[in-house]
N, C-alpha and C. Protein backbone atom coordinates (compact mmCIF):
# COMPACT_ATOMS: atom_id res chain seq x y z
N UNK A 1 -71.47 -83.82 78.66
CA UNK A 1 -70.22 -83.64 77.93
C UNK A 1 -70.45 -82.88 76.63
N UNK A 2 -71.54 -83.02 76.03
CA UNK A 2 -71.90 -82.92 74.74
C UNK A 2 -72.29 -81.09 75.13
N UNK A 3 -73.25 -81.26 76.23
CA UNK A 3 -73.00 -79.49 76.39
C UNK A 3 -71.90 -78.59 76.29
N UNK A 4 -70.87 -79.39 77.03
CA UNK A 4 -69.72 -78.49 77.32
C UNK A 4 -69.18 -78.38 76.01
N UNK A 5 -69.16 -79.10 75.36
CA UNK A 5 -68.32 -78.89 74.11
C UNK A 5 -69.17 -77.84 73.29
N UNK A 6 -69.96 -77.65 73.78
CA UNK A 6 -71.49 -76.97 72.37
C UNK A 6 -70.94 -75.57 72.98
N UNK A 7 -70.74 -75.35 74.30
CA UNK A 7 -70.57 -74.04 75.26
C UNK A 7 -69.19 -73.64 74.81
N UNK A 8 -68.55 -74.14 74.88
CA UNK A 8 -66.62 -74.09 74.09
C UNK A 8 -66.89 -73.70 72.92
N UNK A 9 -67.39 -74.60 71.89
CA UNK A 9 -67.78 -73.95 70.84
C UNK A 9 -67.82 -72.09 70.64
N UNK A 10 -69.15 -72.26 71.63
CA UNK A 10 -70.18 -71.02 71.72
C UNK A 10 -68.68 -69.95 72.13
N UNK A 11 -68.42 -70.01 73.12
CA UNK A 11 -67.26 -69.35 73.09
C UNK A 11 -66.06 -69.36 72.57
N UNK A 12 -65.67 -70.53 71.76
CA UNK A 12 -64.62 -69.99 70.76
C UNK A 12 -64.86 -69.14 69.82
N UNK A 13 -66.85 -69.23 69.39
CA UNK A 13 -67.33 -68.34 68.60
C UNK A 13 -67.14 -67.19 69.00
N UNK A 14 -67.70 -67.06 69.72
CA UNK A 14 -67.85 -65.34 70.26
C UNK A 14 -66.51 -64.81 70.53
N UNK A 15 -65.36 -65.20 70.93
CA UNK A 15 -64.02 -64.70 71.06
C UNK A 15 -63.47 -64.30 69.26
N UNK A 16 -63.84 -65.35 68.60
CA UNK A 16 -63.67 -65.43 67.09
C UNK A 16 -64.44 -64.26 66.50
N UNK A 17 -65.67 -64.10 66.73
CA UNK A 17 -66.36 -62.88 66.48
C UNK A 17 -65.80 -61.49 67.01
N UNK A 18 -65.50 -61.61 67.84
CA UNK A 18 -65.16 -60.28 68.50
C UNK A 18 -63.52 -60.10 68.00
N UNK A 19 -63.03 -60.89 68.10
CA UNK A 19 -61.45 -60.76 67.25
C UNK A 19 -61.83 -60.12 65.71
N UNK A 20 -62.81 -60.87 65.35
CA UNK A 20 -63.23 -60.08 63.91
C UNK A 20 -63.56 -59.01 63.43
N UNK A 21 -64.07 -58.21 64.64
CA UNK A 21 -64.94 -57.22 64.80
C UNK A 21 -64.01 -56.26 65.33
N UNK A 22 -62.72 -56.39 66.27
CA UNK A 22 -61.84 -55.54 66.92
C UNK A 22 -60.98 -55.58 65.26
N UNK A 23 -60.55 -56.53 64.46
CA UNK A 23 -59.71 -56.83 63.32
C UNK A 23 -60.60 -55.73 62.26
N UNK A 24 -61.71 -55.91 62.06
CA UNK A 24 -62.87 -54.47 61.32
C UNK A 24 -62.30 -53.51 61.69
N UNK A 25 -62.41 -53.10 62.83
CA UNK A 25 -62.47 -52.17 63.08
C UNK A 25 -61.05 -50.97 62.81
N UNK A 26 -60.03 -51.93 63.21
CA UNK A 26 -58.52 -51.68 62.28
C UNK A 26 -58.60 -51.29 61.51
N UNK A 27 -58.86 -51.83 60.64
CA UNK A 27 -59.07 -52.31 59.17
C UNK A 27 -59.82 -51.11 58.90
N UNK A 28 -60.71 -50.36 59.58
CA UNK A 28 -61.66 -49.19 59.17
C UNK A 28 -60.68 -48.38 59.20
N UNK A 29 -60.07 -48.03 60.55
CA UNK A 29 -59.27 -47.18 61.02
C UNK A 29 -57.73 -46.75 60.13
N UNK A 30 -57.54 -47.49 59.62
CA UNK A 30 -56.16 -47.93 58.83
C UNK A 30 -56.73 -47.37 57.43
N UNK A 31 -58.04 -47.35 57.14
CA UNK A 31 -58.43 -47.10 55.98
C UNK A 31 -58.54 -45.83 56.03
N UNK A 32 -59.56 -45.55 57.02
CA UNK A 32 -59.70 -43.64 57.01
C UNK A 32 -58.37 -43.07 56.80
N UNK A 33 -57.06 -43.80 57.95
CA UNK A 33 -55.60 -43.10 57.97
C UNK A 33 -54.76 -42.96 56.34
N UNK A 34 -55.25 -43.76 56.01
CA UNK A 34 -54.90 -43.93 54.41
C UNK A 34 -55.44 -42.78 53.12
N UNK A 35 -56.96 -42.52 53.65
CA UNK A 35 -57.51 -41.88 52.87
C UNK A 35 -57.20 -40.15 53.44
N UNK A 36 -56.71 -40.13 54.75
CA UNK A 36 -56.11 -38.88 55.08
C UNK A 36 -55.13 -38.77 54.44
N UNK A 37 -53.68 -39.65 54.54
CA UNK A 37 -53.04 -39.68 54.34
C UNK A 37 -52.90 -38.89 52.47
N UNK A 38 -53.29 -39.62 51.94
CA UNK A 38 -53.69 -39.42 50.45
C UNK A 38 -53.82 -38.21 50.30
N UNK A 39 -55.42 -37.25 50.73
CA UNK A 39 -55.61 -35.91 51.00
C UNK A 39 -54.50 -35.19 51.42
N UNK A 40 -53.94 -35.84 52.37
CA UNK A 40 -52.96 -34.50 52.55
C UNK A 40 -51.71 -34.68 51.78
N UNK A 41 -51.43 -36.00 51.41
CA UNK A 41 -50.13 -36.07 49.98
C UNK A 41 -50.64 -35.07 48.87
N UNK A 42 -52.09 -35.10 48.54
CA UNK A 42 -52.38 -34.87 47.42
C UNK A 42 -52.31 -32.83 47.48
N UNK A 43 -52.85 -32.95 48.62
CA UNK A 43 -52.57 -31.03 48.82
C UNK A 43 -51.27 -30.45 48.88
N UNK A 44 -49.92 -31.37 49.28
CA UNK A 44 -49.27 -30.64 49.55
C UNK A 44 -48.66 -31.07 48.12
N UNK A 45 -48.82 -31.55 47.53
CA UNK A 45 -48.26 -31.85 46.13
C UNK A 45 -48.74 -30.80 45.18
N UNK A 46 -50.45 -30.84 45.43
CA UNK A 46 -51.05 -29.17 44.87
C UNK A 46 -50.10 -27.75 45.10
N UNK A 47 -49.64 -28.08 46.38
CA UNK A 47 -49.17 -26.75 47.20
C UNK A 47 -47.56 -26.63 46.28
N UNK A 48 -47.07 -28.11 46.03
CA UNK A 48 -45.37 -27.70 45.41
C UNK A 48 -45.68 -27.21 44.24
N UNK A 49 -46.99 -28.18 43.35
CA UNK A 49 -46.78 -27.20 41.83
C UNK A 49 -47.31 -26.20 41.79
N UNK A 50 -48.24 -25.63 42.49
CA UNK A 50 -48.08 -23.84 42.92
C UNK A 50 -46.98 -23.65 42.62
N UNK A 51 -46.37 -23.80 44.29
CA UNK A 51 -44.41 -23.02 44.18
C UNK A 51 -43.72 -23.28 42.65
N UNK A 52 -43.94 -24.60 42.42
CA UNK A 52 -43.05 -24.76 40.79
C UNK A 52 -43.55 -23.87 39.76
N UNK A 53 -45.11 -24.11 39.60
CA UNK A 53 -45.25 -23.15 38.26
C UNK A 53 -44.99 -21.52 38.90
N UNK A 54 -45.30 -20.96 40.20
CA UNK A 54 -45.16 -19.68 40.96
C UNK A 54 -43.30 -19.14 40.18
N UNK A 55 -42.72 -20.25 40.52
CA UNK A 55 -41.15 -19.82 40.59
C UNK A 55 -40.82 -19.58 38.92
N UNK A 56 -41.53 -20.69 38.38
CA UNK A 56 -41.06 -20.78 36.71
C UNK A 56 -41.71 -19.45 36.08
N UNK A 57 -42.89 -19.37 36.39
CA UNK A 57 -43.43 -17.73 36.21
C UNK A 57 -41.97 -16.67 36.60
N UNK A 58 -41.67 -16.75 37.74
CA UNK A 58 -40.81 -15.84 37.99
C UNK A 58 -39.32 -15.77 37.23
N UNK A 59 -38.89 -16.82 37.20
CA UNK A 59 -37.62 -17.05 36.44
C UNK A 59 -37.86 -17.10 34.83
N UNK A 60 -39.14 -16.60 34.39
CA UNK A 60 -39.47 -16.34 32.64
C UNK A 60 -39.50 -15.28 32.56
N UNK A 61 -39.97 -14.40 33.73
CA UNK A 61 -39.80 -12.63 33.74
C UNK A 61 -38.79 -12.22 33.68
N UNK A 62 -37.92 -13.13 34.59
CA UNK A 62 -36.40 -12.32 35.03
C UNK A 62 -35.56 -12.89 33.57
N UNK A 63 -35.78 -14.13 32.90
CA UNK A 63 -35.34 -14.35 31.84
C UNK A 63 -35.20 -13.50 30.72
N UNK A 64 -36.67 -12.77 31.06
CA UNK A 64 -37.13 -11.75 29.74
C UNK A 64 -36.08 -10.53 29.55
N UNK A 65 -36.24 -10.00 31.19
CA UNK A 65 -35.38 -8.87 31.64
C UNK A 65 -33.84 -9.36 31.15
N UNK A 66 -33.40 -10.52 31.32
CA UNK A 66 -32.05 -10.45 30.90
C UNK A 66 -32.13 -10.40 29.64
N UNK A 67 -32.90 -10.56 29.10
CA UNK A 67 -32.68 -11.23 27.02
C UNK A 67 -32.84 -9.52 26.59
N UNK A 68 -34.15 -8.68 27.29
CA UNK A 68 -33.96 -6.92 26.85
C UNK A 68 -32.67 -6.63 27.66
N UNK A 69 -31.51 -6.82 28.69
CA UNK A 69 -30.83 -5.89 28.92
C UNK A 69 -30.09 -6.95 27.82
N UNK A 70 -29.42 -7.82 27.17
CA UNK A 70 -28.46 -8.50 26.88
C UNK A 70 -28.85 -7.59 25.29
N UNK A 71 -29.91 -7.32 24.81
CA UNK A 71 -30.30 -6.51 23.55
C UNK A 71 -30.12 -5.28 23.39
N UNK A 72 -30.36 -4.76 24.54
CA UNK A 72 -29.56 -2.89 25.19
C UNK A 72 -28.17 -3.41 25.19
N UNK A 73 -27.36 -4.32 25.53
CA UNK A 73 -26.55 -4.03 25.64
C UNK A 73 -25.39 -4.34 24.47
N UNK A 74 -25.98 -4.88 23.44
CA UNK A 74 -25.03 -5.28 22.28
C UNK A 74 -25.72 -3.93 21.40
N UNK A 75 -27.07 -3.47 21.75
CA UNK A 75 -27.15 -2.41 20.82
C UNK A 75 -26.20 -1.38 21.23
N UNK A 76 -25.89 -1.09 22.57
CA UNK A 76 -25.03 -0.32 23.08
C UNK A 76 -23.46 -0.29 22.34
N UNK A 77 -23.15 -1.41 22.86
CA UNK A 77 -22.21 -2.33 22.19
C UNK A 77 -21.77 -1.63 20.76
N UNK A 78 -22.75 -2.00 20.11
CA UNK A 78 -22.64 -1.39 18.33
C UNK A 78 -22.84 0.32 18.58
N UNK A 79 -23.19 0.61 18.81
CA UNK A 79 -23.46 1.99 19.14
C UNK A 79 -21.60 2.38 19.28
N UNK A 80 -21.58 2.17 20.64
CA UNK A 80 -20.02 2.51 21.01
C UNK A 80 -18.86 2.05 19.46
N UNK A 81 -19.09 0.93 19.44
CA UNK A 81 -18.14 0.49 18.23
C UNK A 81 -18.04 1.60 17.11
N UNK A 82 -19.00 1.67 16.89
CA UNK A 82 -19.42 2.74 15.45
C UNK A 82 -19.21 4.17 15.54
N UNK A 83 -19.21 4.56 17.03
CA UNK A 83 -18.85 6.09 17.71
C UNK A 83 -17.21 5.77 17.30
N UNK A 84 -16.73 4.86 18.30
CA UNK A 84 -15.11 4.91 17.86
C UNK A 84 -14.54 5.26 16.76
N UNK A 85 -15.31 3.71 16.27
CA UNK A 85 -14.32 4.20 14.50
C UNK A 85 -15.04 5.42 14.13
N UNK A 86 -16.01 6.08 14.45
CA UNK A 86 -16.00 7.39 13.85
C UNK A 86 -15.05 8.19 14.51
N UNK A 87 -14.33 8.15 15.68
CA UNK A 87 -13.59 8.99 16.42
C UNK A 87 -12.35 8.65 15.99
N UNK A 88 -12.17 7.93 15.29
CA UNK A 88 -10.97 7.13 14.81
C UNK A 88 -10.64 8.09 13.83
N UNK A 89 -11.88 8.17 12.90
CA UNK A 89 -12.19 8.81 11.24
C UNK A 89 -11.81 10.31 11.63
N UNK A 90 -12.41 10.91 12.21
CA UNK A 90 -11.63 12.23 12.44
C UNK A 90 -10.96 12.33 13.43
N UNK A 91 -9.88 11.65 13.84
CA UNK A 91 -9.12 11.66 14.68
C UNK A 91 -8.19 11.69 13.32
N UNK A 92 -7.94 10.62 12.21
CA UNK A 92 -7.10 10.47 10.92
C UNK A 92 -7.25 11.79 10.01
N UNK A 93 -8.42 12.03 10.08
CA UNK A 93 -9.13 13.57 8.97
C UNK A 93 -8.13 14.38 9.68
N UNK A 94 -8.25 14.62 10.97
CA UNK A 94 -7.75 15.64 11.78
C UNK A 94 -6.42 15.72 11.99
N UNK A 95 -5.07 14.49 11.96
CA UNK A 95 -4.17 14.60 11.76
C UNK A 95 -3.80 14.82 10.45
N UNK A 96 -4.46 14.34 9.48
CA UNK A 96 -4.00 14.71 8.01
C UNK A 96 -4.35 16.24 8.20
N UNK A 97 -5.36 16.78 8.28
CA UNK A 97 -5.17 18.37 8.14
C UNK A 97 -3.89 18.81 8.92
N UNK A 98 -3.92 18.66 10.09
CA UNK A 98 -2.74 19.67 10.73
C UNK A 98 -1.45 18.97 10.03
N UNK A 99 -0.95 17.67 9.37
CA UNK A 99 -0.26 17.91 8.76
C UNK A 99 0.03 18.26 7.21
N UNK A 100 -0.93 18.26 6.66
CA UNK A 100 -0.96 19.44 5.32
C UNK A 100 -0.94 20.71 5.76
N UNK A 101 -1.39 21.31 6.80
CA UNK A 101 -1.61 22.95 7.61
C UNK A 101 -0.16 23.02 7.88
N UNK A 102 0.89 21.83 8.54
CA UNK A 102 2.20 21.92 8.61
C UNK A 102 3.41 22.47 7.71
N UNK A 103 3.07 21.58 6.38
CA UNK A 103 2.99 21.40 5.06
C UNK A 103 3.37 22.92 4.40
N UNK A 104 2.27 23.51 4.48
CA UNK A 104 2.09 24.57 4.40
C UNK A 104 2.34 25.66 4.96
N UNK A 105 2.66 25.64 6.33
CA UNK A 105 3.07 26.75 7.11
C UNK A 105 4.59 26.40 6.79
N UNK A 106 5.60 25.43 6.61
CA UNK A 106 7.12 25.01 6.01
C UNK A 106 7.01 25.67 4.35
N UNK A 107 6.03 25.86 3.77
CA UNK A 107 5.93 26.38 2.59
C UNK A 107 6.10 27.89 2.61
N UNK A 108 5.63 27.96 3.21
CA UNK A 108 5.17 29.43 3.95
C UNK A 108 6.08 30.02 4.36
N UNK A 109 6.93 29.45 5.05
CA UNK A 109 8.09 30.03 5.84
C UNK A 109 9.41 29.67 4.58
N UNK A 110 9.21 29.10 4.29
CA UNK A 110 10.64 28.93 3.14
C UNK A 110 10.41 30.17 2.14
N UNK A 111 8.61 30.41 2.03
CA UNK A 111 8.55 31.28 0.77
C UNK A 111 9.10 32.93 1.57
N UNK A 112 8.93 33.06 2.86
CA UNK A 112 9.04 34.21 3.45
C UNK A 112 10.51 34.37 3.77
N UNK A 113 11.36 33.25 3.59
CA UNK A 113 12.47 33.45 4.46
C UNK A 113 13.51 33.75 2.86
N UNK A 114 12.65 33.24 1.69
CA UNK A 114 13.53 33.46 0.40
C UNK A 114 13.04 34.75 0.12
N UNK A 115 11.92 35.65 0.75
CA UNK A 115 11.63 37.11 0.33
C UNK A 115 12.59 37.94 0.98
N UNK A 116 12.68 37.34 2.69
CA UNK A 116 13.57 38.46 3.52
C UNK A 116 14.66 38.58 3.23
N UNK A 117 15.77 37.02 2.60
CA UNK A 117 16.78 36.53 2.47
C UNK A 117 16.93 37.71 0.94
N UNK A 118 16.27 37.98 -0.03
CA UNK A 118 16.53 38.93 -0.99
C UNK A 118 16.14 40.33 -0.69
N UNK A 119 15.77 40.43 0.39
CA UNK A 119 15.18 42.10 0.73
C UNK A 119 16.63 42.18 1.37
């Protein structure tokens, strides 16, 4: 009797062992999957802040480009403004002459029409 129980034993051991050993072995397996896992979180996370700093590079260039055309274009801006009112300035110069030149040609003609009017 005393055998059989020693043999039960023996094989609850060894079933117990080998459950332990199939449970390891998981346990290894689950670990490697983990430590892949990780590696490849960790690369493709490498791989987005590439793209992020890649894109932010790109959108500081194109930033730049807008801030020189937005500077061309208020210099422009002032440019044009300052052409006007100069076109303004002798556009006013230029009507005041032709009407003093008016002025004068009514002077002109009154003085000629009081010469013919006594000839």
């Amino acid at each position: 009797e005393r055998e059989k129980i020693i043999q039960n034993l023996i094989g609850q051991l060894t079933l117990a062992n080998e459950n332990a050993s199939n449970l390891n072995e998981k346990a290894r397996k689950l670990k490697e999957q983990k430590i892949s896992s990780e590696k490849s979180f960790c690369k493709k996370l490498d791989q987005s802040n590439q793209t992020i700093q890649k894109l932010e590079k790109e959108n500081n260039e194109k930033l730049e480009k807008i801030c020189e055309w937005e500077n061309k274009f208020w210099k422009v801006s002032e440019e044009l403004k300052s052409s006007i009112q100069s076109k303004k300035k002798i556009e006013r110069n230029f009507s005041e002459r032709v009407r003093n030149l008016n002025r004068s040609n009514e002077i002109l003609e009154s003085k000629v029409k009081k010469k013919f009017f006594f000839l």
